[in-house]
Protein backbone atom coordinates (compact mmCIF):
# COMPACT_ATOMS: atom_id res chain seq x y z
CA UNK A 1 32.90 -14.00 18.61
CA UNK A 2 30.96 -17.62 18.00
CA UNK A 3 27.87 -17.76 18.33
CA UNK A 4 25.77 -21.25 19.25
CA UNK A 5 22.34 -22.25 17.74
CA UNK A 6 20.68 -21.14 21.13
CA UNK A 7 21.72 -17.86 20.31
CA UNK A 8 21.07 -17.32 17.00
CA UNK A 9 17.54 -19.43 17.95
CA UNK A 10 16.65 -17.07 20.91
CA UNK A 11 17.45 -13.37 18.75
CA UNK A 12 14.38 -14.83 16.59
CA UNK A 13 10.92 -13.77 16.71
CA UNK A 14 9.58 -16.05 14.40
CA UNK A 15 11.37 -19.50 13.36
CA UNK A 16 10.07 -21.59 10.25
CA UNK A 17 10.40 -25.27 9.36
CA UNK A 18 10.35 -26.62 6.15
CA UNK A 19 11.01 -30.81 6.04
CA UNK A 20 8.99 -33.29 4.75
CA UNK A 21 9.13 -35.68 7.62
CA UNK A 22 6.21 -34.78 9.48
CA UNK A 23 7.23 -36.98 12.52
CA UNK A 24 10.18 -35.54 12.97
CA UNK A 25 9.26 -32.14 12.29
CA UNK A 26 6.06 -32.51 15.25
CA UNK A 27 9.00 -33.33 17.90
CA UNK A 28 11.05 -30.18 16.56
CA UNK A 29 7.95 -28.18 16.66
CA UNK A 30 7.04 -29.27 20.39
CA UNK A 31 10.69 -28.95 21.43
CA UNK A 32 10.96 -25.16 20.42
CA UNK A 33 7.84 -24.42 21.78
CA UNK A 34 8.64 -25.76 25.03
CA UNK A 35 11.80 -23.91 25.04
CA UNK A 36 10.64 -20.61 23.63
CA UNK A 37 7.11 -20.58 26.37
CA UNK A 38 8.01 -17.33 28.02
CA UNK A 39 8.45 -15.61 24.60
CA UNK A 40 6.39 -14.39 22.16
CA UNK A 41 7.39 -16.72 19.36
CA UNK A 42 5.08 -17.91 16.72
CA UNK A 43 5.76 -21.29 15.53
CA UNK A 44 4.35 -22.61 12.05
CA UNK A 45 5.20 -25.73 10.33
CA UNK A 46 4.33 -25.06 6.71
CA UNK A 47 3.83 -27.61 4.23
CA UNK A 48 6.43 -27.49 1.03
CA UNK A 49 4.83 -24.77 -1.53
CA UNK A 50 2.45 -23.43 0.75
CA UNK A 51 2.53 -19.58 1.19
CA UNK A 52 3.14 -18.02 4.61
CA UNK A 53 2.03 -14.67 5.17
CA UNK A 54 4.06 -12.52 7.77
CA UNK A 55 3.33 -9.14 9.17
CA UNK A 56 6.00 -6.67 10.25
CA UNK A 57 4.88 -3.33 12.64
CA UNK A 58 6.79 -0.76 11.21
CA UNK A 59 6.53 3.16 12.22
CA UNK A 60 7.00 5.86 9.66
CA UNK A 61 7.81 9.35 11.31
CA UNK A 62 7.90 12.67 8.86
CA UNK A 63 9.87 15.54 10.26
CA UNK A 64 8.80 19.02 8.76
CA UNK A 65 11.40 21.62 7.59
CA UNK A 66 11.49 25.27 6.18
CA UNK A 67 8.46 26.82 6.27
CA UNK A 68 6.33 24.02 7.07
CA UNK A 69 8.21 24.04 10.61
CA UNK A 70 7.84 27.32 11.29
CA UNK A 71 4.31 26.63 12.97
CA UNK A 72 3.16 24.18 14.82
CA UNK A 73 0.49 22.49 14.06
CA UNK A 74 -2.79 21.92 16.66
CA UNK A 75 -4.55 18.34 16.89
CA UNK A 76 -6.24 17.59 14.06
CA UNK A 77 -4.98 20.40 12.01
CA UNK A 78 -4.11 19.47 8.39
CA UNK A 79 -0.63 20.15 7.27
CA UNK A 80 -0.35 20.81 3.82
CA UNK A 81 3.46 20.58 2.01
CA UNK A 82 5.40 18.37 -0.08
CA UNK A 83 6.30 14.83 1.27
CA UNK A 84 9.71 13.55 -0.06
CA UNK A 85 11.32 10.13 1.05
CA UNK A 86 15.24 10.04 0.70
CA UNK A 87 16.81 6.43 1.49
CA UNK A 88 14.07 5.72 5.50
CA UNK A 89 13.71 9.33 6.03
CA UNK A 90 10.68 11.26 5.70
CA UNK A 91 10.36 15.02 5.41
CA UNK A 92 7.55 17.67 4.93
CA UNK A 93 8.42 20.97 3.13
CA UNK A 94 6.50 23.67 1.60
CA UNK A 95 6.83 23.64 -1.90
CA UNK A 96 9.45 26.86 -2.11
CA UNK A 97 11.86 25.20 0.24
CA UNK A 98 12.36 22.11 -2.21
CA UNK A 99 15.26 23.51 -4.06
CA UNK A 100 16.56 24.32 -0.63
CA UNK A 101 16.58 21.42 1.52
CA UNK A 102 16.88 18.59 -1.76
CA UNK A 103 18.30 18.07 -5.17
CA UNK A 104 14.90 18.03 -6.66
CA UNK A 105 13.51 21.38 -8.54
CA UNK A 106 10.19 22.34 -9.54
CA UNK A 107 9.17 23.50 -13.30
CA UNK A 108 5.47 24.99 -14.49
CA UNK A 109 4.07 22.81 -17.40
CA UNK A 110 1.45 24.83 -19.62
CA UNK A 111 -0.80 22.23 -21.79
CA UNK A 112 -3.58 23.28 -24.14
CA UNK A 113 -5.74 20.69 -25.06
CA UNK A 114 -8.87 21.28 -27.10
CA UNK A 115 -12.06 18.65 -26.85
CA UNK A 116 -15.44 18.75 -29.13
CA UNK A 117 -18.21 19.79 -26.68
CA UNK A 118 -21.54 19.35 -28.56
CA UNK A 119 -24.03 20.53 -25.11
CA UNK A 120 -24.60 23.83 -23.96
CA UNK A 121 -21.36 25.70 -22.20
CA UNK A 122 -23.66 26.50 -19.26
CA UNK A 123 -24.83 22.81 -18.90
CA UNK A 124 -20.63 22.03 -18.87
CA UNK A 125 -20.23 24.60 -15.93
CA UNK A 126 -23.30 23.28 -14.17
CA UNK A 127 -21.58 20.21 -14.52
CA UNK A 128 -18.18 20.67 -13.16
CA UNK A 129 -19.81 22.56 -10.57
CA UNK A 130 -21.82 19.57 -8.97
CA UNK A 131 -18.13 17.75 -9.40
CA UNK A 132 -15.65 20.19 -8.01
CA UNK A 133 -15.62 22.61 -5.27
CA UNK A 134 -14.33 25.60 -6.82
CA UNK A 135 -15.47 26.43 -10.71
CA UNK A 136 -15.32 30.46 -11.07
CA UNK A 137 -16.66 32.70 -13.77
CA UNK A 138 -13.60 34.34 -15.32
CA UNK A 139 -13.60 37.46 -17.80
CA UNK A 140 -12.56 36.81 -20.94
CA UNK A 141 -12.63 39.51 -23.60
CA UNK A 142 -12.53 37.47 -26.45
CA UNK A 143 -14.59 34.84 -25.35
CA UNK A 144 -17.36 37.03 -24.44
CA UNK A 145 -17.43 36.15 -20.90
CA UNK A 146 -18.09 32.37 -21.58
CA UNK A 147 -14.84 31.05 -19.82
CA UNK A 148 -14.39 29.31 -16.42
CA UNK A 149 -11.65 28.38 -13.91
CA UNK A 150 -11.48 25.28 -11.96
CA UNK A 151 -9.67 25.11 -8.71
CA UNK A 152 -7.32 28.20 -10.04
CA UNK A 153 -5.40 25.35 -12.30
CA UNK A 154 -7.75 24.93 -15.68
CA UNK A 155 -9.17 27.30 -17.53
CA UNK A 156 -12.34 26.41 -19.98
CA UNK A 157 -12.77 28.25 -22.93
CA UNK A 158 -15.80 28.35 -25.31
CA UNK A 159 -14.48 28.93 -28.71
């Protein structure tokens, strides 16, 4: 099938013009916005090397899976789970049902990392206390009860 340049012109939303006759590009200008009136078409006539900034409306939907599914959510209730993009899809799954539903796996990583703390451990605490939410006292036989846990995910030692 052919197709004419009224066509392809019309299945346009947005139509650019790059010349350097200015005359000549005002009467192309005029003409295609006399033709394309009852549309919503934005004409610009850029100079050569000036930037043109263009917008595109695009909607992103997430469908949730596995566990995540199981319950649906009220307004404004927070969903949490793991967000994972394959090629324009979007899905939400709970962290146990990544093996399942991808190719992707999950692995633990244990790190010890030890920093010189000259202050007082109960200054450090008060600290990370006025920083995160939850900092817990945790016992610790060899440490003599001077460890912590933050969020359930790091553990502070005094040693």
């Amino acid at each position: 099938m052919l197709y004419d340049e009224q066509d392809i012109l019309r299945s346009m939303d947005k139509i650019e013009i790059h010349l350097d006759l200015w005359n000549e590009i005002g009467r192309l200008k005029q003409k295609l916005i006399t033709q394309f009136a009852d549309r919503n078409t934005k004409i610009i006539s850029p100079k050569n090397c000036q930037s043109v900034e263009m917008y595109f409306n695009s909607e992103k939907m997430e469908k949730t899976i596995g566990r995540v599914a199981e319950k649906t959510p009220e307004v404004g209730e927070t969903v949490n789970g793991l967000l994972v993009k394959k090629a324009f899809t979007y899905q939400i799954m709970a962290l146990d049902d990544l093996h399942v539903f991808s190719q992707l796996s999950t692995t633990n990583i244990s790190q010890r990392i030890t920093i010189a703390y000259a202050g007082a451990f109960g200054v450090l605490k008060h600290r990370l206390k006025q920083i995160f939410e939850s900092v817990e006292s945790l016992p610790d036989e060899e440490s003599e009860g001077r460890a912590f846990g933050v969020h359930e995910r790091l553990t502070v030692k005094y040693e």
